[in-house]
C-alpha atoms as a PDB file:
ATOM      1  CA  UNK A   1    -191.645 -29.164 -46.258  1.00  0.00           C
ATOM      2  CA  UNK A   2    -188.021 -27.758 -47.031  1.00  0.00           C
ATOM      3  CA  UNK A   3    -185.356 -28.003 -43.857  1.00  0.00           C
ATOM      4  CA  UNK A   4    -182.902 -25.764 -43.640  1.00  0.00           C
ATOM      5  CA  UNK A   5    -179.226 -27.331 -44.605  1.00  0.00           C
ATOM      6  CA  UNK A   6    -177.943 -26.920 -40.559  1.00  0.00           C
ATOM      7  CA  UNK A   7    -180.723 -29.186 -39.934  1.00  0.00           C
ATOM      8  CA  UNK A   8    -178.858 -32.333 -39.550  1.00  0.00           C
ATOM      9  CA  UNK A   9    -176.394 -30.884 -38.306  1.00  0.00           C
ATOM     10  CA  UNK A  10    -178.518 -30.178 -35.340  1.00  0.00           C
ATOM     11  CA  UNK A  11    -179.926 -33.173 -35.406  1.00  0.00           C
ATOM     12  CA  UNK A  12    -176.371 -34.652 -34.801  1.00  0.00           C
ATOM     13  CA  UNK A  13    -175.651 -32.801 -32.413  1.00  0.00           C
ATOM     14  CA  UNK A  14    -178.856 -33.215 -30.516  1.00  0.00           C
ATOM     15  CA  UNK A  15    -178.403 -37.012 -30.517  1.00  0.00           C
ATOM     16  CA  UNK A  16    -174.655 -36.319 -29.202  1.00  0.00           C
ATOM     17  CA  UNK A  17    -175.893 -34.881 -26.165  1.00  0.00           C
ATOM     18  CA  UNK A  18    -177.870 -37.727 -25.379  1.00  0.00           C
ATOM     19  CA  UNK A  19    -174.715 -40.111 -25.716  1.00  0.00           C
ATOM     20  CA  UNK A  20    -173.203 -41.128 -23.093  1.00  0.00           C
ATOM     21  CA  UNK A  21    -170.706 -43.709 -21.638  1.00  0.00           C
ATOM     22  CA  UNK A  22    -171.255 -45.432 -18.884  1.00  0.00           C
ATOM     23  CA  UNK A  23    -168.830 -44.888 -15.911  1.00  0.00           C
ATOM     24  CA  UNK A  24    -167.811 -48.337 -14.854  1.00  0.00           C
ATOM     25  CA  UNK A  25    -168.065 -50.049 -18.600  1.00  0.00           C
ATOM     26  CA  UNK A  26    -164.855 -50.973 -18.478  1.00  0.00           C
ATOM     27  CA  UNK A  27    -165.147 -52.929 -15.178  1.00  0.00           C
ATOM     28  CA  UNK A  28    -168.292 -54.538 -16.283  1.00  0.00           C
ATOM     29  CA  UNK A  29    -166.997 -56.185 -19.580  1.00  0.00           C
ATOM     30  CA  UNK A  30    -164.037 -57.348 -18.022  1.00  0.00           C
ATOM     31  CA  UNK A  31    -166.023 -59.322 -14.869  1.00  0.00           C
ATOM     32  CA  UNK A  32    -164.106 -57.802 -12.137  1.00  0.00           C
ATOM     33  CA  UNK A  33    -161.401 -55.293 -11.271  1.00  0.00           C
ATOM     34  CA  UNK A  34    -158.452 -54.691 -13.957  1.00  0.00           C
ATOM     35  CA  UNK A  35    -155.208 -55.343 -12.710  1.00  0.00           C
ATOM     36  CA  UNK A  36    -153.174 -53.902 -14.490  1.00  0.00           C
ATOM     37  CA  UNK A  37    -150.324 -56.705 -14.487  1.00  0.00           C
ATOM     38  CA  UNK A  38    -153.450 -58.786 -16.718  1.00  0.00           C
ATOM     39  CA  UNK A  39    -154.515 -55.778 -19.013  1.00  0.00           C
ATOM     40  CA  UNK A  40    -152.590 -56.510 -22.508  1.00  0.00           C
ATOM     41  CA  UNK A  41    -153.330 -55.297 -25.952  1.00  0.00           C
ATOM     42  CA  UNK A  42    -156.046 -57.256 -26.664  1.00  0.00           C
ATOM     43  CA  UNK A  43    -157.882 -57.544 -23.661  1.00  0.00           C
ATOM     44  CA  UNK A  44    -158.001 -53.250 -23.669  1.00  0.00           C
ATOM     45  CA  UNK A  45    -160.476 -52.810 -26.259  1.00  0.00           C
ATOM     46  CA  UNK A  46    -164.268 -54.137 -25.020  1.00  0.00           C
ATOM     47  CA  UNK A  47    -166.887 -55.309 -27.061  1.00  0.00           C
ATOM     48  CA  UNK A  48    -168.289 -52.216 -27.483  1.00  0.00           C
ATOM     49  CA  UNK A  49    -165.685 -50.567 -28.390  1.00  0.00           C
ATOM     50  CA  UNK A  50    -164.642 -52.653 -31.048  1.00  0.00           C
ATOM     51  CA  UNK A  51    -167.993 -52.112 -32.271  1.00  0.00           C
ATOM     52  CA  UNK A  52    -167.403 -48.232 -33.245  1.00  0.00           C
ATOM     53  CA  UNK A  53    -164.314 -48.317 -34.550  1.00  0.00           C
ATOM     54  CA  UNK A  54    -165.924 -50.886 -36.796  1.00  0.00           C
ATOM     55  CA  UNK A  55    -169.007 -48.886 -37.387  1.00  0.00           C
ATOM     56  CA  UNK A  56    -166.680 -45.673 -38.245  1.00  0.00           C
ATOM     57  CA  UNK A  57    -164.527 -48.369 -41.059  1.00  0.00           C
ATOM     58  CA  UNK A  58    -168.261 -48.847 -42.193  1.00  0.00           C
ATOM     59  CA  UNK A  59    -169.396 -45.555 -42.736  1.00  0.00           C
ATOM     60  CA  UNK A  60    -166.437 -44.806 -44.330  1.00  0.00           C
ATOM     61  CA  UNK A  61    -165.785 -47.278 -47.026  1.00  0.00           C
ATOM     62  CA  UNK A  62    -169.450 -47.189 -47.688  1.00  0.00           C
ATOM     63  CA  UNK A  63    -168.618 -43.312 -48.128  1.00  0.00           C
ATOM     64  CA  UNK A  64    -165.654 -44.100 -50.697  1.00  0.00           C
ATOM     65  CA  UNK A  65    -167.952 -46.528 -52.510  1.00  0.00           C
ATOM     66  CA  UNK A  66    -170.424 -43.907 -53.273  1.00  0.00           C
ATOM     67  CA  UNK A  67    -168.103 -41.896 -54.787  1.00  0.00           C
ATOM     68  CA  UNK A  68    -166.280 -44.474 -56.956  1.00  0.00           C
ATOM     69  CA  UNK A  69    -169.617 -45.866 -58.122  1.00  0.00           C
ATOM     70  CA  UNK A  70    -170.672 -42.026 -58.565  1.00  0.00           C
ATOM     71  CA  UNK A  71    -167.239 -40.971 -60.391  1.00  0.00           C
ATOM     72  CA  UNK A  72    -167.585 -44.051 -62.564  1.00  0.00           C
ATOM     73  CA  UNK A  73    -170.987 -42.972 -63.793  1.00  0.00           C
ATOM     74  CA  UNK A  74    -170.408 -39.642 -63.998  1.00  0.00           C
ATOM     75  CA  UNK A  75    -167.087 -40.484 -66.897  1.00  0.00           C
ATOM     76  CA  UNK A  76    -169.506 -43.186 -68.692  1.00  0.00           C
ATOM     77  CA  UNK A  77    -172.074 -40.477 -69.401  1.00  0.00           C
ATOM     78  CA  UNK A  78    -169.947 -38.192 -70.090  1.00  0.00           C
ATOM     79  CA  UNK A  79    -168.073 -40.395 -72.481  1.00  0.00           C
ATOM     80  CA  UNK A  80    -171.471 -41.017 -74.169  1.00  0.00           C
ATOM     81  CA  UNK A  81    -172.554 -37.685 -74.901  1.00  0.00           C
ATOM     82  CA  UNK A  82    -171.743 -35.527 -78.340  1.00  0.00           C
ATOM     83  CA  UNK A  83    -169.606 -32.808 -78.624  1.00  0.00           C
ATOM     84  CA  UNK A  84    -167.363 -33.613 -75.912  1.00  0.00           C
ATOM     85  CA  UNK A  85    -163.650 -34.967 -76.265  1.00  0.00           C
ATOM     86  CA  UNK A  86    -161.134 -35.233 -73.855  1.00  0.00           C
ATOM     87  CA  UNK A  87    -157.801 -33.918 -74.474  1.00  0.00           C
END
């Protein structure tokens, strides 16, 4: 069974409109009310939060290992085979 090539796209898309955040997340990870005297730098980001940005930094060195590791193979075996010189 062959899927057409907008099929994940689709299927991205599908799960996007599932996502959502919840509306008082912020209020929930802190304990209490924000002040906003008590809100610095570090205490802005939640747990969560911190979470995709590190999931995104995932994805995408994972993504530029692939294509080193790829790249790398690609100019062994093409160092290997006859006939072919580089200039």
């Amino acid at each position: 069974m062959r899927f057409p090539k907008s099929f994940p796209a689709a299927l991205l898309l599908a799960a996007a409109a599932t996502a959502g955040a919840c509306p008082d997340c912020a209020l929930k990870n802190s304990g209490g009310v924000i002040e906003p005297q008590t809100v610095t730098a570090k205490m802005a980001l939640s747990d969560n939060t911190l979470f995709m940005i590190l999931v995104v930094i995932g994805v995408l060195g994972f993504m530029v290992w692939m294509m080193v590791k790829t790249c790398r193979e690609l100019a062994a075996q093409r160092e290997l085979q006859p006939g072919t010189s580089r200039s």
